[in-house]
Protein backbone atom coordinates (compact mmCIF):
# COMPACT_ATOMS: atom_id res chain seq x y z
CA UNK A 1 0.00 0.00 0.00
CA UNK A 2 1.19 3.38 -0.95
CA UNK A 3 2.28 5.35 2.04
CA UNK A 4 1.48 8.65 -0.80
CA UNK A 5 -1.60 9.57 0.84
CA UNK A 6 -0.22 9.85 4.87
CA UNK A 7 2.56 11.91 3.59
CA UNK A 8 0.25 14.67 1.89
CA UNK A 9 -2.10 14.48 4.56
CA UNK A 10 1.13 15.89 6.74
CA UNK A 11 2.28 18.03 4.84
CA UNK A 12 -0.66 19.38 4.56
CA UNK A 13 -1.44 20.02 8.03
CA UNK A 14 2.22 21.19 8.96
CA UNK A 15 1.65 23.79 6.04
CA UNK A 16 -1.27 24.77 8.45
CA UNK A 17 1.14 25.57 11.46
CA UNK A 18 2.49 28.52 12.52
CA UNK A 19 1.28 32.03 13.62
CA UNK A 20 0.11 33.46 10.36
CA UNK A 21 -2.64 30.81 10.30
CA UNK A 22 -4.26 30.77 13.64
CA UNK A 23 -6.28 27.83 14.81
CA UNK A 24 -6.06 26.49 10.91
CA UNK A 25 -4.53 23.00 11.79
CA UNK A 26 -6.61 22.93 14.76
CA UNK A 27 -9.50 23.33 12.64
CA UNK A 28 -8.35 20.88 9.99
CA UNK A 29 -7.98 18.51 12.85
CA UNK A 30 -11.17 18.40 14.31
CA UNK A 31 -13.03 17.97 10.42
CA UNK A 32 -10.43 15.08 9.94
CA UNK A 33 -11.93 13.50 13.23
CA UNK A 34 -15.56 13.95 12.80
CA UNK A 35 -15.07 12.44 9.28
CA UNK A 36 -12.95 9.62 10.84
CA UNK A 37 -16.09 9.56 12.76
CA UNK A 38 -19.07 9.56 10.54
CA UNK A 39 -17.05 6.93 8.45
CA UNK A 40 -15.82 4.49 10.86
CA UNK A 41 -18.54 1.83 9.82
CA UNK A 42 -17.21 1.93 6.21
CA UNK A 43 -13.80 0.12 7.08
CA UNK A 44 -12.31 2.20 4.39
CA UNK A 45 -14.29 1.93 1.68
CA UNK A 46 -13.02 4.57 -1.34
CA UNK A 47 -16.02 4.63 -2.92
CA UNK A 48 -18.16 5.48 0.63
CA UNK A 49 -15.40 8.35 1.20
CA UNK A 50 -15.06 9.94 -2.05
CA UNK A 51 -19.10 10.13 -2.30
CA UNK A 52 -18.95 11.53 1.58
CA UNK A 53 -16.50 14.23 0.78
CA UNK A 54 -18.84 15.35 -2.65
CA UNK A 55 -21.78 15.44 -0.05
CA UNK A 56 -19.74 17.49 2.09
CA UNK A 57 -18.44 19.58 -0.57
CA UNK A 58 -21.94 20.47 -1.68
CA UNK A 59 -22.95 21.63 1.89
CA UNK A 60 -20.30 24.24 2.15
């Protein structure tokens, strides 16, 4: 299994640190958990996530 998608997902949040961006990663942190969350049943089903994430996007 590609390790591609942890590595973005930190570099992505350490890009978040720091005092120009406030809470930011903080923020980032607690989406990433309540997705974690409202996906746990799905045992890491792509499909299931990539359709959550489209919901979500529409929502916004």
């Amino acid at each position: 299994m590609s390790q591609l998608p942890f590595i973005v997902l930190l570099r992505t949040l350490n890009g978040l640190a720091g005092p120009l961006h406030g809470l930011a990663s903080q923020e980032v942190l607690l989406w990433i958990n309540s997705v974690m969350e409202d996906t746990e049943e799905w045992k890491g089903s792509l499909s299931q996530t990539v359709l959550y994430l489209l919901n979500y996007q529409a929502l916004i």
